[in-house]
Protein backbone atom coordinates (compact mmCIF):
# COMPACT_ATOMS: atom_id res chain seq x y z
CA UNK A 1 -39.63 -20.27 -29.22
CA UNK A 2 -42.23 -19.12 -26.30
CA UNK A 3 -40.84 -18.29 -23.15
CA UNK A 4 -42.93 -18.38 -20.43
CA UNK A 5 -43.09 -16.84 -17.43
CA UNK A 6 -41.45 -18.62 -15.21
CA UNK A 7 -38.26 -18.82 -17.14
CA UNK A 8 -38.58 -14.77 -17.62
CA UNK A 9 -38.91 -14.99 -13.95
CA UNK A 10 -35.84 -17.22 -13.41
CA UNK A 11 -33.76 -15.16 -15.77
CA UNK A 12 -34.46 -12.12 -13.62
CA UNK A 13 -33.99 -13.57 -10.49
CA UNK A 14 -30.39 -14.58 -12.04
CA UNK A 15 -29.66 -11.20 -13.34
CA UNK A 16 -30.37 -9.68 -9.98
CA UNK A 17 -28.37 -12.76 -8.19
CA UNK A 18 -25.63 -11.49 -10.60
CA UNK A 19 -25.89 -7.45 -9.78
CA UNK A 20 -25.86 -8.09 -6.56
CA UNK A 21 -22.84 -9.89 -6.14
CA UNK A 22 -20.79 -7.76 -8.52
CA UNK A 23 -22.35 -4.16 -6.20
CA UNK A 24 -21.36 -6.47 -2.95
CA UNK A 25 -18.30 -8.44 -3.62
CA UNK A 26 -15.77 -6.24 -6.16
CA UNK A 27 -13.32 -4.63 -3.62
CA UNK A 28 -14.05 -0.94 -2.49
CA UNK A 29 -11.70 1.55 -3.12
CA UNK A 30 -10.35 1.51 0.33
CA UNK A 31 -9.20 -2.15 0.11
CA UNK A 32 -7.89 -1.83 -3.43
CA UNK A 33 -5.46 1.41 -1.95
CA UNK A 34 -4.62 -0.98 1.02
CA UNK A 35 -3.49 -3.67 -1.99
CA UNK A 36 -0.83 -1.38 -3.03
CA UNK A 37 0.57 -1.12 0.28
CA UNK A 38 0.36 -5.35 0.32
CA UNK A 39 1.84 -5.56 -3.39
CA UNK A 40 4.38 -3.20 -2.24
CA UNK A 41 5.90 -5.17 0.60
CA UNK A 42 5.88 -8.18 -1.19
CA UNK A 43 7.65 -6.99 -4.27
CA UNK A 44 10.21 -4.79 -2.33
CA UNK A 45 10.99 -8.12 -0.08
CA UNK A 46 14.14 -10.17 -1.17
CA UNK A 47 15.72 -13.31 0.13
CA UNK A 48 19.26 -14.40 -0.91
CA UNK A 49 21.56 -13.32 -3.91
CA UNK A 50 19.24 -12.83 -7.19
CA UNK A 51 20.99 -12.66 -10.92
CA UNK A 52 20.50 -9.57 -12.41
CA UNK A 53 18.10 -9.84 -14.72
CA UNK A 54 15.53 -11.07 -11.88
CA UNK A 55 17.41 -7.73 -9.87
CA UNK A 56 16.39 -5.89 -13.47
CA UNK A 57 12.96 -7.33 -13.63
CA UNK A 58 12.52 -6.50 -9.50
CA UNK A 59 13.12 -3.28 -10.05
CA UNK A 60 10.89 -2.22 -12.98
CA UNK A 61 7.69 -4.22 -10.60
CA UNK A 62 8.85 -1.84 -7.65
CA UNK A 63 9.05 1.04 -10.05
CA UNK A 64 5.67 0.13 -11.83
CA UNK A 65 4.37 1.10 -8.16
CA UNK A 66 5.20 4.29 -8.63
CA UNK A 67 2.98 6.95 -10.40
CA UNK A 68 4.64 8.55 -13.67
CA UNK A 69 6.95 10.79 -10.88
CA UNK A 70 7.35 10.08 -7.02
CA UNK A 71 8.51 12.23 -4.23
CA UNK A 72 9.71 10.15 -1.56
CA UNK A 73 11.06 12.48 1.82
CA UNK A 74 13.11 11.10 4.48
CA UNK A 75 13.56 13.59 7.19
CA UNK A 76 16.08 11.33 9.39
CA UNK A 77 18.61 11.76 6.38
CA UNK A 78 17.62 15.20 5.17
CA UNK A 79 16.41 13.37 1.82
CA UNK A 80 13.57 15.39 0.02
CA UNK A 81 13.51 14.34 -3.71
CA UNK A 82 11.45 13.47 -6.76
CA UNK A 83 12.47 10.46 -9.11
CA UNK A 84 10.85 9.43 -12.43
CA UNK A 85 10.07 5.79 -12.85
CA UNK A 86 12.73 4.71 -14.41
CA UNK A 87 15.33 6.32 -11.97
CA UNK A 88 13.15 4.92 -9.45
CA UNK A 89 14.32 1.71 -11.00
CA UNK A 90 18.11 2.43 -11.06
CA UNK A 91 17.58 2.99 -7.02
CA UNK A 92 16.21 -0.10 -6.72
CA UNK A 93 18.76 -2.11 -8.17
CA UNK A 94 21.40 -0.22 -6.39
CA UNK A 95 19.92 -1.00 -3.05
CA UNK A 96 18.93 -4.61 -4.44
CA UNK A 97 22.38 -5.34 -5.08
CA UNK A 98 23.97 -4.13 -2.08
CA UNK A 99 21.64 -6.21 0.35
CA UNK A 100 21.33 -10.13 0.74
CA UNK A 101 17.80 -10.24 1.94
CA UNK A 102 15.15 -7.80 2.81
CA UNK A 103 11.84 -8.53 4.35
CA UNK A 104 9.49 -5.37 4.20
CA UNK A 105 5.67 -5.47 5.69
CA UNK A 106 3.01 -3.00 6.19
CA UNK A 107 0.89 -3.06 9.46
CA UNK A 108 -1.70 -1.36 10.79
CA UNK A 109 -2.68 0.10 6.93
CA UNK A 110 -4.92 3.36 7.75
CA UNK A 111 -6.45 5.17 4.71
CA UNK A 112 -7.32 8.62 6.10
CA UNK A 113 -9.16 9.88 2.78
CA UNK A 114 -9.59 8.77 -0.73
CA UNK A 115 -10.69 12.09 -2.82
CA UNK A 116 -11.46 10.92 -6.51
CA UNK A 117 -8.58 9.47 -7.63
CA UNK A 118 -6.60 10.95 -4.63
CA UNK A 119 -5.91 8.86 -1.40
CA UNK A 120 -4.41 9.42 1.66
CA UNK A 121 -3.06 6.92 3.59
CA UNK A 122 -0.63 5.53 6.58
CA UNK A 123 1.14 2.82 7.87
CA UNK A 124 4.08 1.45 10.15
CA UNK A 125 6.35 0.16 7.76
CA UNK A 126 8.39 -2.79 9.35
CA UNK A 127 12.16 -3.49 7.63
CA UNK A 128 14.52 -6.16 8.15
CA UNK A 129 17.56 -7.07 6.38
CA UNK A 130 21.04 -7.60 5.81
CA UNK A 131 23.16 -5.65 3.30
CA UNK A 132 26.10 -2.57 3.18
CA UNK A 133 23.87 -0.11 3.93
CA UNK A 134 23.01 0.93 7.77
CA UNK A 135 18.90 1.19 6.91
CA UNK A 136 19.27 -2.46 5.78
CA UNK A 137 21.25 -3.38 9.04
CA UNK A 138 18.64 -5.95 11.45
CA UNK A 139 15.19 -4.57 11.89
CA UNK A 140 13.29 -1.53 12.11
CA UNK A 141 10.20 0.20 11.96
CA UNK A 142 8.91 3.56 10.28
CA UNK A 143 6.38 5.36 10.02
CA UNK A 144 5.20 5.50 6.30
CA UNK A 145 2.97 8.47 4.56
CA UNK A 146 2.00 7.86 1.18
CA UNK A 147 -0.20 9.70 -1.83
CA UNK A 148 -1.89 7.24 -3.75
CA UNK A 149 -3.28 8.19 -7.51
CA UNK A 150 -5.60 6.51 -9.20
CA UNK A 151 -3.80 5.62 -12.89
CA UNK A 152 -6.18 6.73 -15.59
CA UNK A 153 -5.14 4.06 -18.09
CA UNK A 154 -5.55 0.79 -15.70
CA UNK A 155 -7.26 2.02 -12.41
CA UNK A 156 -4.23 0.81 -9.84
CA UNK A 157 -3.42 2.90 -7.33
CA UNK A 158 0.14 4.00 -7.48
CA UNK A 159 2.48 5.97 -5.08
CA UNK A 160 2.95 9.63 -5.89
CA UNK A 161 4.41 10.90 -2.56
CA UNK A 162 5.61 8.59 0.87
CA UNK A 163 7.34 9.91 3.59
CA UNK A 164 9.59 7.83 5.47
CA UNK A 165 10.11 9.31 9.53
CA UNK A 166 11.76 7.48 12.18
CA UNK A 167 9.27 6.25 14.86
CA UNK A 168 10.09 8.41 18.38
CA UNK A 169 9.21 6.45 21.71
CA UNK A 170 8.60 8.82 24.79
């Protein structure tokens, strides 16, 4: 089989159609971290009464968020604590159980610096809902800090630290 030059020629031109795409189009770190905060909403967010194995299954997705341990700090209720995943998961179904909906959503995303596999990043973190507890009481908004890390074994970006602060208005 001869291949001439124009198909050698063609091939290339494919191959460098092909590069190019991949180096332009694959999301960039930045968008991948702002993801997480997208995935996040969506997964925390609940609407009506849910059997408890989808409350069981909820849970574990919200906790799979999480890096291996999480320190979530919220000032407002003098909270400043570390779970593992899997108590992560008990909190969630706790809360899960004692709310009939909840509607979370991350605005204004900001990632202030992504160092290796290390990001920094902020958001205002709007709740509504309707459940026992007071946060879960109409809506709100927060101001949301979170460490990201990079996971080793599948490259998602998981939350290692957030801190949760009540918004002040002058």
């Amino acid at each position: 089989m001869e291949l001439s030059l124009s198909k050698v020629l063609v091939g290339a031109a494919v191959a460098a159609a092909a590069l190019a795409a991949f180096c332009f189009l694959r999301p960039t770190e930045e968008a991948r971290v702002k993801a997480a905060f997208k995935h996040a909403a969506e997964t925390v967010s609940k609407e009506g009464d849910e059997p408890l194995f989808a409350i069981a299954s909820k849970a574990r997705s919200i906790a799979d968020l999480a890096d291996r341990e999480i320190s979530v700090s919220v000032p407002e209720w003098d909270m400043d604590a570390r779970f593992s995943r899997d108590e992560m998961a008990q909190h969630v179904m706790l809360a899960r159980k004692s709310c009939s909906s909840v509607s979370a959503a991350f605005e204004a995303v900001s990632v202030q610096s992504i160092d290796g596999d290390v990001a920094r990043a902020s958001a205002d973190l709007l709740v509504s809902g309707n459940g026992t507890r007071a946060f879960l009481q109409g809506r709100d908004t927060r101001e949301f800090e979170a460490v990201l890390r990079k996971s080793p074994e599948d490259g998602k970006w998981r939350f290692s630290s957030v801190t949760i602060k009540a918004i002040v208005t002058p």
